[in-house]
Every structure is written in C-alpha cells, then in structure tokens.
C-alpha atoms as a PDB file:
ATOM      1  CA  UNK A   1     -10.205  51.267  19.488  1.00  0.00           C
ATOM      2  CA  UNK A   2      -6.669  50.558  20.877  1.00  0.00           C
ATOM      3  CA  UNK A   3      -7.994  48.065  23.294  1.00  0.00           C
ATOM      4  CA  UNK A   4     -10.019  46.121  20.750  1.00  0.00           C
ATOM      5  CA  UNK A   5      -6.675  45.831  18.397  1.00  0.00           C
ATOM      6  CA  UNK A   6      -4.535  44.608  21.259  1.00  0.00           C
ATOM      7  CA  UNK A   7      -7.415  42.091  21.481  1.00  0.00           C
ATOM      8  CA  UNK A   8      -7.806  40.859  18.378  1.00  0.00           C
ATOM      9  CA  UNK A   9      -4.010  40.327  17.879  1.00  0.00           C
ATOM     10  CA  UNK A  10      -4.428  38.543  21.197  1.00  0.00           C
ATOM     11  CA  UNK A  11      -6.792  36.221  19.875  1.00  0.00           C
ATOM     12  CA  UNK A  12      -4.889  35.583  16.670  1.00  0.00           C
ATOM     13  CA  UNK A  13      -1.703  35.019  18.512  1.00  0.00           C
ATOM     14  CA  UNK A  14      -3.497  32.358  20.729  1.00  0.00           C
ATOM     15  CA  UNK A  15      -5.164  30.819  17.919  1.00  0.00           C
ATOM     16  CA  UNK A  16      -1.928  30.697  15.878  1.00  0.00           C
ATOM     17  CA  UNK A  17      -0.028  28.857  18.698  1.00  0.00           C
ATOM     18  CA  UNK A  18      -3.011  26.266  18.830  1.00  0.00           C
ATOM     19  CA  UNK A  19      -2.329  25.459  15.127  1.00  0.00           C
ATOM     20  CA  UNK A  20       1.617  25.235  15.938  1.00  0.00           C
ATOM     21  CA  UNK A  21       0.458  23.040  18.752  1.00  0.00           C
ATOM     22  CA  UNK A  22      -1.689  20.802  16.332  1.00  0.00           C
ATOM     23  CA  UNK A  23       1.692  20.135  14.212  1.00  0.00           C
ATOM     24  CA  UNK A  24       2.891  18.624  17.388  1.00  0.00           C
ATOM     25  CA  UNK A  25       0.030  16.219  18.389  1.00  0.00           C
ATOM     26  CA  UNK A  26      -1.219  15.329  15.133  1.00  0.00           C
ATOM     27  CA  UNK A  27       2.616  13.394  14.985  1.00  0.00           C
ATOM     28  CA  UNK A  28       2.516  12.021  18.448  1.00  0.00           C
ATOM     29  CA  UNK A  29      -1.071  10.631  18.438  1.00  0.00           C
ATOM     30  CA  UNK A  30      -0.756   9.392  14.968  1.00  0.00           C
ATOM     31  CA  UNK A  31       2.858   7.439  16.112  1.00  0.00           C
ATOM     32  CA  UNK A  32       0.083   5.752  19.119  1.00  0.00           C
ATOM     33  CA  UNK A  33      -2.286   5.057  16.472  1.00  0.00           C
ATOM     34  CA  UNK A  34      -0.080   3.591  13.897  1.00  0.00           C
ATOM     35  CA  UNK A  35       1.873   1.388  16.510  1.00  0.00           C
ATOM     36  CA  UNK A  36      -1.623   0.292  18.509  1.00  0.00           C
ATOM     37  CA  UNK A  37      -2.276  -0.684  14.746  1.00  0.00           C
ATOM     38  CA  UNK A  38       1.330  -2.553  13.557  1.00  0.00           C
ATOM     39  CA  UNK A  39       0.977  -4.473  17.460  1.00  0.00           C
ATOM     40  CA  UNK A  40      -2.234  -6.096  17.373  1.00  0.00           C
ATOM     41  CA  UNK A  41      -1.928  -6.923  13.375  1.00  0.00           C
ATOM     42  CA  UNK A  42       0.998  -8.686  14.986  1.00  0.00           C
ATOM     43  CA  UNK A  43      -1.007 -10.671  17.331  1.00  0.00           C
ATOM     44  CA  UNK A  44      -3.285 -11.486  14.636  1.00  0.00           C
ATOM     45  CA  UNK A  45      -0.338 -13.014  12.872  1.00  0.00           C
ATOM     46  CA  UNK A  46       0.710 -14.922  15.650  1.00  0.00           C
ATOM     47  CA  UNK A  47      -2.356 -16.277  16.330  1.00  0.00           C
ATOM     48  CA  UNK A  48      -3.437 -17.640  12.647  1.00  0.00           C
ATOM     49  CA  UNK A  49      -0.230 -19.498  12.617  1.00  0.00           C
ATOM     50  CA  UNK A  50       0.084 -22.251  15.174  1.00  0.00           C
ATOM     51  CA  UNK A  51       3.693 -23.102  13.965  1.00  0.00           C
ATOM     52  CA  UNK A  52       4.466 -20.023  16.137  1.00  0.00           C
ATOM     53  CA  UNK A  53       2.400 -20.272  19.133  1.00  0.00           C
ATOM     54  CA  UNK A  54       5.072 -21.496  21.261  1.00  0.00           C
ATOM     55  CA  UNK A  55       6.874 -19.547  24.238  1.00  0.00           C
ATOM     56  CA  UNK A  56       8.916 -17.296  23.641  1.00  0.00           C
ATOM     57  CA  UNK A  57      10.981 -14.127  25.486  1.00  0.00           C
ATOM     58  CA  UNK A  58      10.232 -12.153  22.400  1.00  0.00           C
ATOM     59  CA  UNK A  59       6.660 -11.996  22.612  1.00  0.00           C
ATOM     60  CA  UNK A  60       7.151 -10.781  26.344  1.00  0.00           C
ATOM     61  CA  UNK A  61       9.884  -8.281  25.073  1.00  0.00           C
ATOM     62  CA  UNK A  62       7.425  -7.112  22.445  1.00  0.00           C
ATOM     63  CA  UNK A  63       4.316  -6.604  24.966  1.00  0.00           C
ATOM     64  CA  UNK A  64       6.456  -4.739  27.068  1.00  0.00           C
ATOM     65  CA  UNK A  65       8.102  -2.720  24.531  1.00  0.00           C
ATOM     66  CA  UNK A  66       4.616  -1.909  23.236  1.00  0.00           C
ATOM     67  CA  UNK A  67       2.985  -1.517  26.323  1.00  0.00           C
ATOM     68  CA  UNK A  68       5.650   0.931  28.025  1.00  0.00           C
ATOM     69  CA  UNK A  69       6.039   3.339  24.881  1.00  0.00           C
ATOM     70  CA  UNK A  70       2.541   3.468  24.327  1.00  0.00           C
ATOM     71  CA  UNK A  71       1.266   4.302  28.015  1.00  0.00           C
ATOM     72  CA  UNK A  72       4.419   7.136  27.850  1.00  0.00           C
ATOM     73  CA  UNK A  73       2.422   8.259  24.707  1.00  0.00           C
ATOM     74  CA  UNK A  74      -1.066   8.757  26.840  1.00  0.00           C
ATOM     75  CA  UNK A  75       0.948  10.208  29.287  1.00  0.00           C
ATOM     76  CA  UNK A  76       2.568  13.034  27.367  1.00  0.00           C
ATOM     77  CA  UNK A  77      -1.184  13.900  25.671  1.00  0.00           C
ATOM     78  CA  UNK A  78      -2.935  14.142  29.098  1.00  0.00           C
ATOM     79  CA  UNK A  79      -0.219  16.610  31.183  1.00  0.00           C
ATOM     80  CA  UNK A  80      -1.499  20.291  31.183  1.00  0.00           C
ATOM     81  CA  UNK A  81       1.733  21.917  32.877  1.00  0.00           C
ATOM     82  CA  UNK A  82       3.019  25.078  30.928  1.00  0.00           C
ATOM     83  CA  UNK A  83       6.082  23.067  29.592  1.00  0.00           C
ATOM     84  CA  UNK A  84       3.462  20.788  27.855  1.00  0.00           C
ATOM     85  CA  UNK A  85       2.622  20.150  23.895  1.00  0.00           C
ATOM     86  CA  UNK A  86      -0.650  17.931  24.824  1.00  0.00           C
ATOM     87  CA  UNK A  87      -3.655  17.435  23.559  1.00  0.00           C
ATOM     88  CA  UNK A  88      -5.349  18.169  26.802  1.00  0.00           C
ATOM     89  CA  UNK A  89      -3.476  21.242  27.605  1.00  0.00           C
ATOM     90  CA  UNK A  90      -4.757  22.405  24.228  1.00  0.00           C
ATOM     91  CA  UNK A  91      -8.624  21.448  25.369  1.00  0.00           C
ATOM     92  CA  UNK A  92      -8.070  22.780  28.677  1.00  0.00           C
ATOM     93  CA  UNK A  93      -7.240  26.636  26.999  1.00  0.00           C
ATOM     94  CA  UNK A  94     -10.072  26.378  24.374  1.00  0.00           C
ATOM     95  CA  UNK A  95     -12.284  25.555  27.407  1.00  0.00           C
ATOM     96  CA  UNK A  96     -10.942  28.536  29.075  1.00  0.00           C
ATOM     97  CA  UNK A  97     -11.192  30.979  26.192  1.00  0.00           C
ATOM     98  CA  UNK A  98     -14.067  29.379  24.278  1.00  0.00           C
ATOM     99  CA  UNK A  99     -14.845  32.599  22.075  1.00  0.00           C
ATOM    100  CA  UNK A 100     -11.616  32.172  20.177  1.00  0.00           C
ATOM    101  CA  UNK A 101     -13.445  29.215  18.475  1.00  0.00           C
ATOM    102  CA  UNK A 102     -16.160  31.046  17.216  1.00  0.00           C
ATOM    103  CA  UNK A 103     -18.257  30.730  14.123  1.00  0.00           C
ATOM    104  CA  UNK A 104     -16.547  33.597  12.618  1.00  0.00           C
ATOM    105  CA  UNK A 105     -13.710  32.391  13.014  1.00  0.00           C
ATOM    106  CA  UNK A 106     -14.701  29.162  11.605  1.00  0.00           C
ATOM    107  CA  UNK A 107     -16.674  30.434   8.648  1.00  0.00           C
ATOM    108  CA  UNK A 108     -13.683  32.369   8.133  1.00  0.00           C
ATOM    109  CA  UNK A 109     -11.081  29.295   7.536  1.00  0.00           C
ATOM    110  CA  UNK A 110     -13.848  28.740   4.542  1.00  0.00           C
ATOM    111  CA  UNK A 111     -13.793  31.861   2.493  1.00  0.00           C
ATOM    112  CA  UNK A 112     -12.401  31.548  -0.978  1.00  0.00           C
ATOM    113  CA  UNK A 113     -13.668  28.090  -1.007  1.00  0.00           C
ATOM    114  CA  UNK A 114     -15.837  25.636  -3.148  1.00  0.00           C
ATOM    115  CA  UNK A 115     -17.867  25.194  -0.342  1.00  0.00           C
ATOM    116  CA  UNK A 116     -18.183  28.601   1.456  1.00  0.00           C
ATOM    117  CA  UNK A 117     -22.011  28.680   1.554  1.00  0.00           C
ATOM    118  CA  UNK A 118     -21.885  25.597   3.702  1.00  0.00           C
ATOM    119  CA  UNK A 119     -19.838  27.455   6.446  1.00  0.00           C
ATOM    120  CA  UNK A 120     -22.483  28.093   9.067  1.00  0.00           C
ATOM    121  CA  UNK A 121     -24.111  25.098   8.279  1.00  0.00           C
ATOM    122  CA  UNK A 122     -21.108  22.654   9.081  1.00  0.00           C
ATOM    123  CA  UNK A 123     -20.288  24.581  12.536  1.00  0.00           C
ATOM    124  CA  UNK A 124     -24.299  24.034  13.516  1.00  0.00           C
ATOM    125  CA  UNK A 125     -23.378  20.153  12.922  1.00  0.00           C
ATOM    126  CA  UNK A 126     -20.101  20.268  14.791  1.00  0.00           C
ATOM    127  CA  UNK A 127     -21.139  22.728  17.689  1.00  0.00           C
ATOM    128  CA  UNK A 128     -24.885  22.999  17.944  1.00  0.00           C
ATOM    129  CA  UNK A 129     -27.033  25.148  16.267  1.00  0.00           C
ATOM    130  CA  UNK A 130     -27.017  28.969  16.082  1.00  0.00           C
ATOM    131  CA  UNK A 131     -24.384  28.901  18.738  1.00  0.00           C
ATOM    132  CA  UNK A 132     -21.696  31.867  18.747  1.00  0.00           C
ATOM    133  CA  UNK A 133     -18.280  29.467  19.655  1.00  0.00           C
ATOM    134  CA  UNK A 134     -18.001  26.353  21.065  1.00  0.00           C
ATOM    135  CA  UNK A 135     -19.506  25.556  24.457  1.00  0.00           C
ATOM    136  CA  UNK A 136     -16.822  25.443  27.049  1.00  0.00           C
ATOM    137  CA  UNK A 137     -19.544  22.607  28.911  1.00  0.00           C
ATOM    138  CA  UNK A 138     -18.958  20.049  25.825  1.00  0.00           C
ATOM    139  CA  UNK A 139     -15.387  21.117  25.811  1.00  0.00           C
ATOM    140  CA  UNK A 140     -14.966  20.198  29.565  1.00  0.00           C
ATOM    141  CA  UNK A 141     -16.875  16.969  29.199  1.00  0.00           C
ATOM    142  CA  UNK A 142     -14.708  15.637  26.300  1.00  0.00           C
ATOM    143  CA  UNK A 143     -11.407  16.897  28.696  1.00  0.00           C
ATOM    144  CA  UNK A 144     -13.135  14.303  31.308  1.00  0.00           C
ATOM    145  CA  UNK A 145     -13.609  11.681  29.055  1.00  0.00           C
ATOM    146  CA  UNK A 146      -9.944  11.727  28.310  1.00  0.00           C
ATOM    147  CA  UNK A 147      -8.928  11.719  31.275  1.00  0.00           C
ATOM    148  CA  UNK A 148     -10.947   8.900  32.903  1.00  0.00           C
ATOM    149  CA  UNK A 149     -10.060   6.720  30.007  1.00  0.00           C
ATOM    150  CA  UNK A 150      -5.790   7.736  30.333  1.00  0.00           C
ATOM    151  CA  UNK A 151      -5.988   7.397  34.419  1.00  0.00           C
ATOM    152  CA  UNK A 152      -5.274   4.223  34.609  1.00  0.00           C
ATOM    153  CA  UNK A 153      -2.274   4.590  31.946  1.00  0.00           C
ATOM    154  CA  UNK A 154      -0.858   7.730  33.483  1.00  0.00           C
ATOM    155  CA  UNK A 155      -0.686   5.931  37.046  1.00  0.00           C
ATOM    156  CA  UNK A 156       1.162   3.132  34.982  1.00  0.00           C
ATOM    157  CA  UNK A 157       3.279   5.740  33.544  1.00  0.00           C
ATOM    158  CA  UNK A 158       3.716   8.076  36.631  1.00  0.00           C
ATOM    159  CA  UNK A 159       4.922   5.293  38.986  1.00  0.00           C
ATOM    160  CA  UNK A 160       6.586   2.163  37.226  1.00  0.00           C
ATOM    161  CA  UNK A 161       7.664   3.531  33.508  1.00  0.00           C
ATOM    162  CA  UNK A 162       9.168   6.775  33.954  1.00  0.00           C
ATOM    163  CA  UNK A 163      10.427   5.829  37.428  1.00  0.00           C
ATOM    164  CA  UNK A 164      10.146   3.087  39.734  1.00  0.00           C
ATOM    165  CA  UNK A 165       7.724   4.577  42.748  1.00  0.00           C
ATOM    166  CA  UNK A 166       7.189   3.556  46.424  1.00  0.00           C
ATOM    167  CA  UNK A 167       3.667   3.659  45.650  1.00  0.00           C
ATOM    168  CA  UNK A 168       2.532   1.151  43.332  1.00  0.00           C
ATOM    169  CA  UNK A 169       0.096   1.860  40.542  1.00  0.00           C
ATOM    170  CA  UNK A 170      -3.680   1.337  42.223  1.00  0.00           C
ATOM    171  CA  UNK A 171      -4.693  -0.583  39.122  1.00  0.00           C
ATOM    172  CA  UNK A 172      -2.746  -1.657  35.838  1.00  0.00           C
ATOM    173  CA  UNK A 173      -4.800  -1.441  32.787  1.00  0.00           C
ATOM    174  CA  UNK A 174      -5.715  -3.971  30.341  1.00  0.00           C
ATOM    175  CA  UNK A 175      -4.957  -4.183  26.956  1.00  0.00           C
ATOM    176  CA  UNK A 176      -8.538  -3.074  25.889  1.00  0.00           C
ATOM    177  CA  UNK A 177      -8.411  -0.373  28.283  1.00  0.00           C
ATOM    178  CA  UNK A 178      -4.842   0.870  26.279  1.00  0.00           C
ATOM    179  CA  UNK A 179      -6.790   0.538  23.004  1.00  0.00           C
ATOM    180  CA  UNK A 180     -10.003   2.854  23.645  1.00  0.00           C
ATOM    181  CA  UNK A 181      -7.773   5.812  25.268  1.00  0.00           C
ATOM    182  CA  UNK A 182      -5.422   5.668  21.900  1.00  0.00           C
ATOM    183  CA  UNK A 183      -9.374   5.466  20.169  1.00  0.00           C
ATOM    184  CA  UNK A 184     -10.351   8.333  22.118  1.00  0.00           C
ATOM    185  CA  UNK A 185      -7.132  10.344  21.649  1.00  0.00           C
ATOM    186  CA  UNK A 186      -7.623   9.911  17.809  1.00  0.00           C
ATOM    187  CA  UNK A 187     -11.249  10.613  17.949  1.00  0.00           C
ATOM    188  CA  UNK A 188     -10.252  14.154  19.835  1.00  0.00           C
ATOM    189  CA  UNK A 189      -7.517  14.987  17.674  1.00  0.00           C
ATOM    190  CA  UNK A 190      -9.827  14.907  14.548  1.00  0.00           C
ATOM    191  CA  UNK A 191     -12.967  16.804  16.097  1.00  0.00           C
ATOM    192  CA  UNK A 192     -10.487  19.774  16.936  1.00  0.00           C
ATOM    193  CA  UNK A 193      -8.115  19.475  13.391  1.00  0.00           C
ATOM    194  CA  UNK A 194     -11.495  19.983  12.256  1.00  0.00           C
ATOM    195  CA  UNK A 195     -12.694  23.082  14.307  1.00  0.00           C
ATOM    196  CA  UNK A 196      -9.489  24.781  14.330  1.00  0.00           C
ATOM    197  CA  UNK A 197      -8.670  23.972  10.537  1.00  0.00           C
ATOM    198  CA  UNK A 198     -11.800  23.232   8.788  1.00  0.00           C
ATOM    199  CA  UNK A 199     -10.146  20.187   7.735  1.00  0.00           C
ATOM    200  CA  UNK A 200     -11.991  16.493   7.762  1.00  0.00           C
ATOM    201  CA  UNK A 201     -10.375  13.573   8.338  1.00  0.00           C
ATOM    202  CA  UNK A 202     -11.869  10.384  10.460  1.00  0.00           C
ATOM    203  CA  UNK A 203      -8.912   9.252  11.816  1.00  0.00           C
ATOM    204  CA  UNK A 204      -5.199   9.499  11.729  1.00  0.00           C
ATOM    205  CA  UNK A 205      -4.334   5.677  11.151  1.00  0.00           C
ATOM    206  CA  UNK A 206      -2.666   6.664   7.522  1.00  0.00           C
ATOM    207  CA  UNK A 207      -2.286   4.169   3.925  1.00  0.00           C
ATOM    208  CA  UNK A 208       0.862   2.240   4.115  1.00  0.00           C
ATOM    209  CA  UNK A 209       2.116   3.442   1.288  1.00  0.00           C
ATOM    210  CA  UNK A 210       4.377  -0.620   1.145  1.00  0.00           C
ATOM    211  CA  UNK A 211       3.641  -3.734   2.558  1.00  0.00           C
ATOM    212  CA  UNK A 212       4.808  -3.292   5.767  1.00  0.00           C
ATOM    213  CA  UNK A 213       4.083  -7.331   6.467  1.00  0.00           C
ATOM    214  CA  UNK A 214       6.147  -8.700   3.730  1.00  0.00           C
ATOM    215  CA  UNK A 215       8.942  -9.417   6.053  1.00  0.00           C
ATOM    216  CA  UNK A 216       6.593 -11.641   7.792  1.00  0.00           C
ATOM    217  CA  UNK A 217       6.585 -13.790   4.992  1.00  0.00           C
ATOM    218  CA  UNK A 218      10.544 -14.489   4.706  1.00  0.00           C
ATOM    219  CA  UNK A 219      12.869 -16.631   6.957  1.00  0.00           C
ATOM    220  CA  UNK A 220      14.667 -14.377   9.483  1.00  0.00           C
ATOM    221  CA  UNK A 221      17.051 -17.109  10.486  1.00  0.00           C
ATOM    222  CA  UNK A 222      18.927 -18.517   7.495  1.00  0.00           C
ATOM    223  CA  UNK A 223      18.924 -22.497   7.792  1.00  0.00           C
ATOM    224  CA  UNK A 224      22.847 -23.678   8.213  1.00  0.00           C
ATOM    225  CA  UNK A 225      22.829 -24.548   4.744  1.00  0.00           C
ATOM    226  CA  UNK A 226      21.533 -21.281   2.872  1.00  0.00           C
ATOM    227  CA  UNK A 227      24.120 -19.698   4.979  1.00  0.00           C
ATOM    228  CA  UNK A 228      27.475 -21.658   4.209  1.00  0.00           C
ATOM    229  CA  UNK A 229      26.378 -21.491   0.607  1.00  0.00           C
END
C-alpha cells in the first residue's frame, strides 16, 4: 500500500509541474502568435498603400527584428535539456510516462461539471476510443512534426542569432516556412491545454481588446509647420 501512495503522489507531482509548465508556454507561444499576427497585418498595410512602397532601411530593420525574435521563439519551444520550459520537453515526458494522461485522470478534471456525462466521450474524440491514456506513438509523431517543421529555424537560431558560428546554417527558412512552425506550435499548445486541463480553445491568437492599427492612420512625422505652431 506504501508503494502505491508514493506512486500516486508521484504522478500528481509530475502532473502538477506539467500545468506550472503550461503557464509558461501558453505566454511564450501566444507572444509568437500574436507578433507572426501584428507582422504580416503590417505587410498587408504596406502593400495596399502604394504611397509607401518605396525603399526603405526600416522595412529591412523590421524583417530582421521580426525574423530574429521569432526564430529565438521556435528555438526556446523545441530544446528538451533539463534547464528547459518548452513545449517539446513537455511532449517528450508525456511520451515517456503516457499513463499520467489517462482517462481517469481526464474524466476527473470534469467532475462537478455541467458537462460531466460527456467525460469519456470527449477523451474517445481527443485520444481514440476506449483507450486507457494517451498513446505515446501519436505523442511521438506530433514531437516529430515539430521538430521537422522548427529545424530549419533552430539551425537559424543555433548558428547566426544566438551566436555567429563557423558553420553556416545548411538552409535558411522562408517566411512561409516561419509561419506553419508558429501554426504548428499553436496547434500543439491547444491539443495538450486541452488534455491536461479539459479546457477548449482553438488557438491562442487573443481579441485586441483596442485598435492596435490606429496609429497607422496618423502622421508620425509632424510637417515643419504643425510643428513650429
């Protein structure tokens, strides 16, 4: 009896860290998706208004800026040493201990609810029918996915942002390539808030609570006039 008590307070422990963890990568992955959001509404802006389209060091600066912050992002979700906070460090321990995310535990984040009866039911749709816990297969495969979507990113990262290495990167990624590894990292983040909280959301990107773009729509530079008035 001893030895399954020191086991189930080593589950809960684990399974309380995880939802510290998910404090921690909720705000970093939603900061990626908001600013992959605020960057290309920028583009749009740019490129409805011709009055603009002109060269310019600032729309170099703000690539870069966006580019190098935003790869650094990827990075810090995809490293899985023990010093980590990541969202694959967090997949690669569920894959390892799989039966911590188990339907009773699941069911269990429903009790007291509205909607208990739909318990089982919801963890069928999410991990497969009649299964115990999550399958650490499925779990592995969606580690892979991130990971061959951020390689390309973390090279970037790895050998020109956070230092300048001898080796150059073997391949920079493209713009597109940026977006669908921020996609994927939000589409990961909300599978597992959901399994670990019983909590649906379908993605991150928030409301803007203001309009953000209203400074778009005044003069930055004050003509000579307005400003020796």
């Amino acid at each position: 009896m001893r030895f399954d008590a020191d086991l189930n307070f080593d589950m809960d422990a684990r399974l309380q860290k995880w939802g510290k963890w998910l404090l921690v990568i909720h705000d970093d992955i939603q900061q990626l998706v908001m600013d992959k959001h605020v960057f290309w509404t920028v583009q749009e802006i740019i490129k409805d208004n011709p009055d603009i389209q002109k060269g310019s060091y600032f729309y170099s600066y703000l690539g870069n800026t966006y580019v190098s912050h935003a790869v650094i992002g990827v990075r810090r979700q995809i490293k899985i040493d023990r010093q980590s906070i990541s969202l694959a460090r967090l997949l690669t321990e569920i894959r390892e201990t799989p039966e911590l995310l188990s339907r009773s535990y699941y069911c269990s984040l429903y009790k007291g609810s509205n909607v208990e009866s739909w318990a089982d039911r919801d963890f069928d749709n999410h991990c497969g029918k009649g299964v115990v816990h999550i399958s650490p297969t499925v779990v592995q495969a969606e580690l892979d996915e991130l990971r061959g979507k951020a390689r390309s990113c973390e090279e970037l990262a790895d050998r020109r942002i956070a230092h300048h290495d001898k080796r150059p990167p073997n391949r920079l990624p493209k713009f597109n390539e940026l977006n669908e590894c921020i996609e994927t990292l939000d589409k990961l983040y909300v599978r597992y808030h959901l399994l670990l909280r019983a909590q649906s959301m379908k993605t991150l990107m928030p409301t803007f609570q203001y309009d953000w773009q209203e400074i778009f729509r005044q003069p930055w530079i004050k003509s000579d006039e307005s400003a020796q008035a």
